[in-house]
PDB file of N, CA and C in Angstrom:
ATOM      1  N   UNK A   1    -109.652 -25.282 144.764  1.00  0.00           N
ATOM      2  CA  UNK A   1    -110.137 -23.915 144.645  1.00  0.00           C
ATOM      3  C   UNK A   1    -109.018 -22.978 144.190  1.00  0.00           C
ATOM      4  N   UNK A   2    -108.091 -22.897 144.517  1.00  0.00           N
ATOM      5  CA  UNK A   2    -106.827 -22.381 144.547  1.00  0.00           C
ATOM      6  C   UNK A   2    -105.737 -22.836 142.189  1.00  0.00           C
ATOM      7  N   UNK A   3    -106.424 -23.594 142.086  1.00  0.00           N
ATOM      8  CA  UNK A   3    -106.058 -24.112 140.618  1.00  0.00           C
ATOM      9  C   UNK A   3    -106.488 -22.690 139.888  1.00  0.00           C
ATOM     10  N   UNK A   4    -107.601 -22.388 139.983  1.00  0.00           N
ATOM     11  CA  UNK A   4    -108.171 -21.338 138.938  1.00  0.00           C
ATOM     12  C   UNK A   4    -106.961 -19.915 138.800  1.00  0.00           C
ATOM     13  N   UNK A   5    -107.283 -19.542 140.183  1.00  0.00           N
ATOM     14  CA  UNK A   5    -106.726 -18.189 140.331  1.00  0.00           C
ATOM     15  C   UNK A   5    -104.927 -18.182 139.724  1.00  0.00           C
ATOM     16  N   UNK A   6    -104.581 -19.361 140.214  1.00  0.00           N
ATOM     17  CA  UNK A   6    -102.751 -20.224 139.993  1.00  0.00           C
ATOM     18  C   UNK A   6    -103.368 -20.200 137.977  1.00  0.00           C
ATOM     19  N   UNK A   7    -103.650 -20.873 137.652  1.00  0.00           N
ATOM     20  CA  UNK A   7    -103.681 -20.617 136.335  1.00  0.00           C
ATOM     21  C   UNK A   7    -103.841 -19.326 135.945  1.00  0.00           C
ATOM     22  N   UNK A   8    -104.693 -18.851 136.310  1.00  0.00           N
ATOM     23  CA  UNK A   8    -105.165 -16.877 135.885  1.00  0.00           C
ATOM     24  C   UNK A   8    -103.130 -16.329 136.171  1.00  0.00           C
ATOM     25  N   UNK A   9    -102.931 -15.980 137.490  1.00  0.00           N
ATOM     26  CA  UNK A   9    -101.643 -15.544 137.560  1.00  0.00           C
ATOM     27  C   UNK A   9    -100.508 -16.059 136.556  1.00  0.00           C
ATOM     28  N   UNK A  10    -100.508 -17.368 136.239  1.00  0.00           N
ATOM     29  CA  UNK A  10     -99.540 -17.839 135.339  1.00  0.00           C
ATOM     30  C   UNK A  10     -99.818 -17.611 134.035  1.00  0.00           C
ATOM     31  N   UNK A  11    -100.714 -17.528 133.530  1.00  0.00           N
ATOM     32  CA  UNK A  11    -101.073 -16.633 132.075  1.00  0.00           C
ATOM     33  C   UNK A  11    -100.937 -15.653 132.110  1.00  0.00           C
ATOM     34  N   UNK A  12    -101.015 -14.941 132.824  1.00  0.00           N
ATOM     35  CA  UNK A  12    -100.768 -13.309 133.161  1.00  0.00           C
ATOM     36  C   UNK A  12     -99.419 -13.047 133.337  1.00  0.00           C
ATOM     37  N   UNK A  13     -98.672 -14.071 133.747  1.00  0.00           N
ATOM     38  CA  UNK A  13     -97.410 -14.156 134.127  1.00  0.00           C
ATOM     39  C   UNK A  13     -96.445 -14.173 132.655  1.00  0.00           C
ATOM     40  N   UNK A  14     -97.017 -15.308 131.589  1.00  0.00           N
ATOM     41  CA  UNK A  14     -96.602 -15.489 130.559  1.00  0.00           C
ATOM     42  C   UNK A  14     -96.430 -14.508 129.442  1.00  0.00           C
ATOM     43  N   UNK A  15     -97.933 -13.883 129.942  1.00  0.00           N
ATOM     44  CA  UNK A  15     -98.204 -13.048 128.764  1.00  0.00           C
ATOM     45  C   UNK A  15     -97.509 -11.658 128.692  1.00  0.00           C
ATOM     46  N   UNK A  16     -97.019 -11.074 130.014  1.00  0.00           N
ATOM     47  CA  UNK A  16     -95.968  -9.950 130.508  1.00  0.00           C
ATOM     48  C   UNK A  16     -95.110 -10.146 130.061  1.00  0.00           C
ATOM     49  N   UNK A  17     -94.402 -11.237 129.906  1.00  0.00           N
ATOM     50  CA  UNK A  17     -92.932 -12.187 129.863  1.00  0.00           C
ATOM     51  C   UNK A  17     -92.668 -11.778 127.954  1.00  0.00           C
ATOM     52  N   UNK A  18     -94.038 -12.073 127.390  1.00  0.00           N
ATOM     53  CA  UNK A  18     -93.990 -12.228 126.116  1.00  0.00           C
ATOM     54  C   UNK A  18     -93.664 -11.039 125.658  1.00  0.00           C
ATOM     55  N   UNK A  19     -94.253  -9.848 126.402  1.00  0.00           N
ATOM     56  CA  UNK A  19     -94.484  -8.790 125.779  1.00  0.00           C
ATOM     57  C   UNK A  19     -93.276  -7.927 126.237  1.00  0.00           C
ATOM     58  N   UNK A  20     -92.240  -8.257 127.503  1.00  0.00           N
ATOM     59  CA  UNK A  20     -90.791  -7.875 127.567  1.00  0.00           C
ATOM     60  C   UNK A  20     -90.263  -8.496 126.698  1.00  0.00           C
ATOM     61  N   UNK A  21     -90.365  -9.272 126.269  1.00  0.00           N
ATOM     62  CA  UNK A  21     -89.523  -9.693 125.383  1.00  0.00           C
ATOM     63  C   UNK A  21     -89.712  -9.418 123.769  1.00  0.00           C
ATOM     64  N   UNK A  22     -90.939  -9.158 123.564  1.00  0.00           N
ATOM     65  CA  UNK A  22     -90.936  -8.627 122.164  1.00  0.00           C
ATOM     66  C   UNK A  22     -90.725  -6.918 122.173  1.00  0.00           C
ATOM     67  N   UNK A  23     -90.750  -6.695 123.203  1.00  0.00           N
ATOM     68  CA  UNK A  23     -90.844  -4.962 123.337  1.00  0.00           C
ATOM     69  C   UNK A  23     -89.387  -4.516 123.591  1.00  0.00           C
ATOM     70  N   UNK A  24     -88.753  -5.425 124.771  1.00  0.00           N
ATOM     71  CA  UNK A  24     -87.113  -5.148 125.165  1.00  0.00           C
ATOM     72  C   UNK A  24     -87.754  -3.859 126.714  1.00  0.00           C
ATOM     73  N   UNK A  25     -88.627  -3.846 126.887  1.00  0.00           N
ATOM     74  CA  UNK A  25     -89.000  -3.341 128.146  1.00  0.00           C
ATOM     75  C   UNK A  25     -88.973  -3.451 129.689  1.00  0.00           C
ATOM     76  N   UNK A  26     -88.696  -3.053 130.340  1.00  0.00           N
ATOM     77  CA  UNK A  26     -88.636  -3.447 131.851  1.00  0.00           C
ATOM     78  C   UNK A  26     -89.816  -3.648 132.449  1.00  0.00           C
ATOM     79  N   UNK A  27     -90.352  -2.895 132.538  1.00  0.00           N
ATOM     80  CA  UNK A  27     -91.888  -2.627 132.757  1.00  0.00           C
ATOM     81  C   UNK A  27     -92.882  -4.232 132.680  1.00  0.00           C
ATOM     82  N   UNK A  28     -93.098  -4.375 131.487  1.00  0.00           N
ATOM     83  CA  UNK A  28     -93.853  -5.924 131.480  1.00  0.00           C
ATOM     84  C   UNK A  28     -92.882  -7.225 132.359  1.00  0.00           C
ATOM     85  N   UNK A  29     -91.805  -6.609 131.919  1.00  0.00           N
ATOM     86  CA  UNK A  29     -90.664  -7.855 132.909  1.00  0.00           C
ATOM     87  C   UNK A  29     -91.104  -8.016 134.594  1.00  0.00           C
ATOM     88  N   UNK A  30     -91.408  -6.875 134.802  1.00  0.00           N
ATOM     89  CA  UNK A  30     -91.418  -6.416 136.289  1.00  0.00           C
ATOM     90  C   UNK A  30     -92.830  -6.932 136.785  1.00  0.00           C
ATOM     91  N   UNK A  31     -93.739  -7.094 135.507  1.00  0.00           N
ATOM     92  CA  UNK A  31     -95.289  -7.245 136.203  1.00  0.00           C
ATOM     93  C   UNK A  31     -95.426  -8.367 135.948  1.00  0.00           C
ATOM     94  N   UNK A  32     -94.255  -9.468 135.096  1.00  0.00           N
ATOM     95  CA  UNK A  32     -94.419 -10.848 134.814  1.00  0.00           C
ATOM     96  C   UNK A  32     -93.765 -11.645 136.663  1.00  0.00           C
ATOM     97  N   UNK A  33     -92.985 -10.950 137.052  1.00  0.00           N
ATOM     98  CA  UNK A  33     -92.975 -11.250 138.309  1.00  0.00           C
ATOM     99  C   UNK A  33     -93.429 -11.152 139.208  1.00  0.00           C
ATOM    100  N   UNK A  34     -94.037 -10.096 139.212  1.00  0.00           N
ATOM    101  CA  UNK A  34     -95.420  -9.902 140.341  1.00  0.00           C
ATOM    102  C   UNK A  34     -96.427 -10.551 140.059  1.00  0.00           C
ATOM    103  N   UNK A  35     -96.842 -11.093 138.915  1.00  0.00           N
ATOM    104  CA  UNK A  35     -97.797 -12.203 138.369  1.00  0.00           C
ATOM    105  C   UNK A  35     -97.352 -13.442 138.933  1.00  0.00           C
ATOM    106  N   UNK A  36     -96.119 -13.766 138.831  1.00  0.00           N
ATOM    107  CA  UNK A  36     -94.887 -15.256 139.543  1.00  0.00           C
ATOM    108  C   UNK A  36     -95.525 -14.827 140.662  1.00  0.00           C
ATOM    109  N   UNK A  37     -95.280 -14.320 141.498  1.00  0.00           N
ATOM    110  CA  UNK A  37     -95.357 -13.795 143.308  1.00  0.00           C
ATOM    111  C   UNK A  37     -97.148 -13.913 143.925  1.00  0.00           C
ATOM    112  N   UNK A  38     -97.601 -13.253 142.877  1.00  0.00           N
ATOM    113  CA  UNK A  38     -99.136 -14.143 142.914  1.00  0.00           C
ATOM    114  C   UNK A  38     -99.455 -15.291 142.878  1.00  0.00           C
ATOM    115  N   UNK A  39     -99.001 -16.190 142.066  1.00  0.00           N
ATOM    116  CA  UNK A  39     -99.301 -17.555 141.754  1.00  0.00           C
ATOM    117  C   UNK A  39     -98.599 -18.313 142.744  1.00  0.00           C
ATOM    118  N   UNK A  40     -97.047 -17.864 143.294  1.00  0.00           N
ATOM    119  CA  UNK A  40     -96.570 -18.573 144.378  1.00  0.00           C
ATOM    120  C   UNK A  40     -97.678 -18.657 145.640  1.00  0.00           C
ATOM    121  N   UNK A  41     -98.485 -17.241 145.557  1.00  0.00           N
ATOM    122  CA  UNK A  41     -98.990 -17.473 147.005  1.00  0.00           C
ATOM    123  C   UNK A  41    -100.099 -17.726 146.919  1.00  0.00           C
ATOM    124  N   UNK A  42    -100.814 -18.236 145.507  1.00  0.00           N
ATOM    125  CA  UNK A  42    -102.100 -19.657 145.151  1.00  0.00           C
ATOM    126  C   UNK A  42    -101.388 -20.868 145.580  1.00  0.00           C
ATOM    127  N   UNK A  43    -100.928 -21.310 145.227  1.00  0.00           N
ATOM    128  CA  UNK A  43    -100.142 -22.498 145.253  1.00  0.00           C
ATOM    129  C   UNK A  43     -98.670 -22.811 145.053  1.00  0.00           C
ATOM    130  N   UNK A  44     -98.089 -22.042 145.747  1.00  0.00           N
ATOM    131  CA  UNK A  44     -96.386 -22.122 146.520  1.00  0.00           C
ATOM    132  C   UNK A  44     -95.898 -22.543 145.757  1.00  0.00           C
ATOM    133  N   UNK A  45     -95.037 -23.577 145.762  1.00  0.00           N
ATOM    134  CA  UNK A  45     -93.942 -24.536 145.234  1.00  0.00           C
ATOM    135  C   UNK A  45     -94.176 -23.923 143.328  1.00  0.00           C
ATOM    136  N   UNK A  46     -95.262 -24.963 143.418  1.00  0.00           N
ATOM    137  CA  UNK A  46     -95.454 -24.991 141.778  1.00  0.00           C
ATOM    138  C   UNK A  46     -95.395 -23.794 140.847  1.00  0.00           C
ATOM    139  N   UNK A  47     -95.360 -22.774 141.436  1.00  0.00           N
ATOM    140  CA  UNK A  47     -95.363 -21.540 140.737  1.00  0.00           C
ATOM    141  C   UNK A  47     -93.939 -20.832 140.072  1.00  0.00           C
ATOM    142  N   UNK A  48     -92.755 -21.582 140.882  1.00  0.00           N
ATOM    143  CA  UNK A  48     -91.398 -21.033 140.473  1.00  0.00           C
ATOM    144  C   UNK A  48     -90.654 -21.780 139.525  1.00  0.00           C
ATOM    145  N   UNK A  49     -91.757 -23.040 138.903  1.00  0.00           N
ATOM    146  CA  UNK A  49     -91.436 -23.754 137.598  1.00  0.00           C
ATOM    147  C   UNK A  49     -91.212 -22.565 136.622  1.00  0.00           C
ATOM    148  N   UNK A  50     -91.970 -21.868 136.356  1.00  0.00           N
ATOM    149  CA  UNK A  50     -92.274 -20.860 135.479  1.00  0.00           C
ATOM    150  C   UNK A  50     -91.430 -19.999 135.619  1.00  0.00           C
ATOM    151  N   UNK A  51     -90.673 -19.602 136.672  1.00  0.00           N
ATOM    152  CA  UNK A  51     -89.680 -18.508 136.185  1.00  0.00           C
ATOM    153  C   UNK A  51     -88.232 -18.425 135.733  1.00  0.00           C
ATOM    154  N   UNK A  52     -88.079 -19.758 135.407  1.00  0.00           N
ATOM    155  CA  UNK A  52     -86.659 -19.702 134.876  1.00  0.00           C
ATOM    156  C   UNK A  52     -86.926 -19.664 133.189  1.00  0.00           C
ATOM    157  N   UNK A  53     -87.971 -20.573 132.725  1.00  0.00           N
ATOM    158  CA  UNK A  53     -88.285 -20.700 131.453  1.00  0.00           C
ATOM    159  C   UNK A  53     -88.898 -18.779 130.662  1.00  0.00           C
ATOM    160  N   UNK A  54     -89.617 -18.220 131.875  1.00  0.00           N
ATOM    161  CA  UNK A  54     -89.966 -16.607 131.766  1.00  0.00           C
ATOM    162  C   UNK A  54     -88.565 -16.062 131.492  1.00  0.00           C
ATOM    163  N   UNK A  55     -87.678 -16.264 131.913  1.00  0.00           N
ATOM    164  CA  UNK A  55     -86.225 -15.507 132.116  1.00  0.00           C
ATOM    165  C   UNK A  55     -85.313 -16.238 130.789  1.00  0.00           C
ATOM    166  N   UNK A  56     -85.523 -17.036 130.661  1.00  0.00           N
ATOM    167  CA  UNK A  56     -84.792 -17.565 129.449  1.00  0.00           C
ATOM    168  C   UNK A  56     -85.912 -16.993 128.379  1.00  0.00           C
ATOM    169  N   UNK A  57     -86.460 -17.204 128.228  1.00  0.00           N
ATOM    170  CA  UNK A  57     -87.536 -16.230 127.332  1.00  0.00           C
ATOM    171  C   UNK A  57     -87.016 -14.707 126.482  1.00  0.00           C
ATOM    172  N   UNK A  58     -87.112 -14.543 128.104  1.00  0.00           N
ATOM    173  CA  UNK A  58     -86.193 -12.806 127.589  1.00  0.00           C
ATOM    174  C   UNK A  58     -84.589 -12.932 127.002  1.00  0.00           C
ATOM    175  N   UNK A  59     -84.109 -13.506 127.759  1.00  0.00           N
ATOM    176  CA  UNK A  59     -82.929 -13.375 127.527  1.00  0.00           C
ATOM    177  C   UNK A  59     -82.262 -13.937 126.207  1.00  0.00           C
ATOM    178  N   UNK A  60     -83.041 -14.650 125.828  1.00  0.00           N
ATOM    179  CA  UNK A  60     -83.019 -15.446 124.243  1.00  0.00           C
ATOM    180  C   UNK A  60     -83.801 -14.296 123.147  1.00  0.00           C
ATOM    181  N   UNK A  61     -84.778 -13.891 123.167  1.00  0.00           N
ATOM    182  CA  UNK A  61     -86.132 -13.517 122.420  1.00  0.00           C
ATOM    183  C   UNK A  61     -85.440 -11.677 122.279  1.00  0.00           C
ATOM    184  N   UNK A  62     -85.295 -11.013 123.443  1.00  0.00           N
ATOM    185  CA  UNK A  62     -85.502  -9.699 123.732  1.00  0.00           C
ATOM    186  C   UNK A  62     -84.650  -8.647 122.527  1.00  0.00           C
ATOM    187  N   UNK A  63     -85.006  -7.833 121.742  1.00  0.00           N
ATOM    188  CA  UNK A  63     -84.593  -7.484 120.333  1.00  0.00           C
ATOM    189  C   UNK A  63     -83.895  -6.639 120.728  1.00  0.00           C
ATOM    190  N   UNK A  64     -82.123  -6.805 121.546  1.00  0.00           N
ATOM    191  CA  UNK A  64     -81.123  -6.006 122.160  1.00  0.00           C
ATOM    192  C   UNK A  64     -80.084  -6.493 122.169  1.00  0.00           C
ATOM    193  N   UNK A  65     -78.877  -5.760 122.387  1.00  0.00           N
ATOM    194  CA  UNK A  65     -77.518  -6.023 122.015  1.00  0.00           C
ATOM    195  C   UNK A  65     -77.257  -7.054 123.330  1.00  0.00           C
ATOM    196  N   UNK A  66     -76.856  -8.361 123.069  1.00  0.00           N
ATOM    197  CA  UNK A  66     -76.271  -9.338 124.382  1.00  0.00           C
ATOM    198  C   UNK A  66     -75.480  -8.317 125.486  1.00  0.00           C
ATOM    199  N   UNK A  67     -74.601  -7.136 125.023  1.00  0.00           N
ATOM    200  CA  UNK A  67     -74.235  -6.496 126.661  1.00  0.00           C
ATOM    201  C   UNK A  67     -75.795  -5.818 127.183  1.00  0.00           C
ATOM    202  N   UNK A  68     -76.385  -5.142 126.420  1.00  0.00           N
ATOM    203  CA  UNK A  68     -77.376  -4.731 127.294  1.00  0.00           C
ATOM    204  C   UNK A  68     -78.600  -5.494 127.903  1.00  0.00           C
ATOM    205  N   UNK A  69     -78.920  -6.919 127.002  1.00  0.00           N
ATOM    206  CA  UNK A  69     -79.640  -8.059 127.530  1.00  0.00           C
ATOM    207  C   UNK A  69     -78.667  -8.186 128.893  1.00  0.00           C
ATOM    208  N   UNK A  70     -77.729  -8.370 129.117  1.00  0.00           N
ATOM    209  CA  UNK A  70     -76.999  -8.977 130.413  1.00  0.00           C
ATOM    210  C   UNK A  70     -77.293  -8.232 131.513  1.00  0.00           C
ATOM    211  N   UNK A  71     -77.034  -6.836 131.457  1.00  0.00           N
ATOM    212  CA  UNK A  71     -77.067  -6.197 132.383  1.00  0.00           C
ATOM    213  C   UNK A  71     -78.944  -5.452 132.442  1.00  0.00           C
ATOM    214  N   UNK A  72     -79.982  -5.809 131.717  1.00  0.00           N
ATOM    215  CA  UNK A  72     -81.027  -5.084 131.721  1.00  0.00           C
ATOM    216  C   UNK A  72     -81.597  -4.833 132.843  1.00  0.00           C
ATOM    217  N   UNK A  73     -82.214  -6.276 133.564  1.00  0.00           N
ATOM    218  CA  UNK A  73     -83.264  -6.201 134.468  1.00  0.00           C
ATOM    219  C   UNK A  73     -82.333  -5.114 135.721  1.00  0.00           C
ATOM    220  N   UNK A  74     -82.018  -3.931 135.977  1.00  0.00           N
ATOM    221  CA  UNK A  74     -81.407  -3.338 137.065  1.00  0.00           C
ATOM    222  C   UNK A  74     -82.473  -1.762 137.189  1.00  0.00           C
ATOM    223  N   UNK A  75     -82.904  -1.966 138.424  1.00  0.00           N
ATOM    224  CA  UNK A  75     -84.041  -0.881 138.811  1.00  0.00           C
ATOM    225  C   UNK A  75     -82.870   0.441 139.192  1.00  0.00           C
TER     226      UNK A  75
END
C-alpha cells in the first residue's frame, strides 16, 4: 500500500531537484527535500537512495559559478 504514495513523493522529489537545478534556485531545492522526508516516512530506508544522486544533480547541472554552487544551499 505504501509503494504508490513512496513513488508519488519520489517523482515529486525528482522533479523539484530538476527544476533547482535548471533554475539555480533554493526554493525547488528545499521542496525536493521535503518530498525526500515524505517518501522516507512511506517507506524509510529506501527513500535516502535518492538523495545523494538529487544533490549531485545540482551540484553538477546548477547554471552558477562553482564558489557560489559550494556555498548555496544556506537558509
Amino acid at each position: 500500500v505504501e509503494d504508490a504514495p513512496f513513488t508519488l513523493f519520489l517523482l515529486l522529489a525528482a522533479d523539484a531537484a530538476f527544476r533547482a537545478s535548471s533554475t539555480a534556485r533554493q526554493r525547488p531545492l528545499i521542496w525536493s527535500a521535503v518530498w525526500v522526508g515524505l517518501a522516507f516516512q512511506a517507506k524509510m530506508l529506501e527513500a535516502w537512495a535518492l538523495g545523494p544522486v538529487l544533490a549531485a544533480l545540482f551540484l553538477v547541472v546548477a547554471p552558477m559559478t562553482l564558489r557560489r554552487r559550494n556555498r548555496f544551499p544556506q537558509l
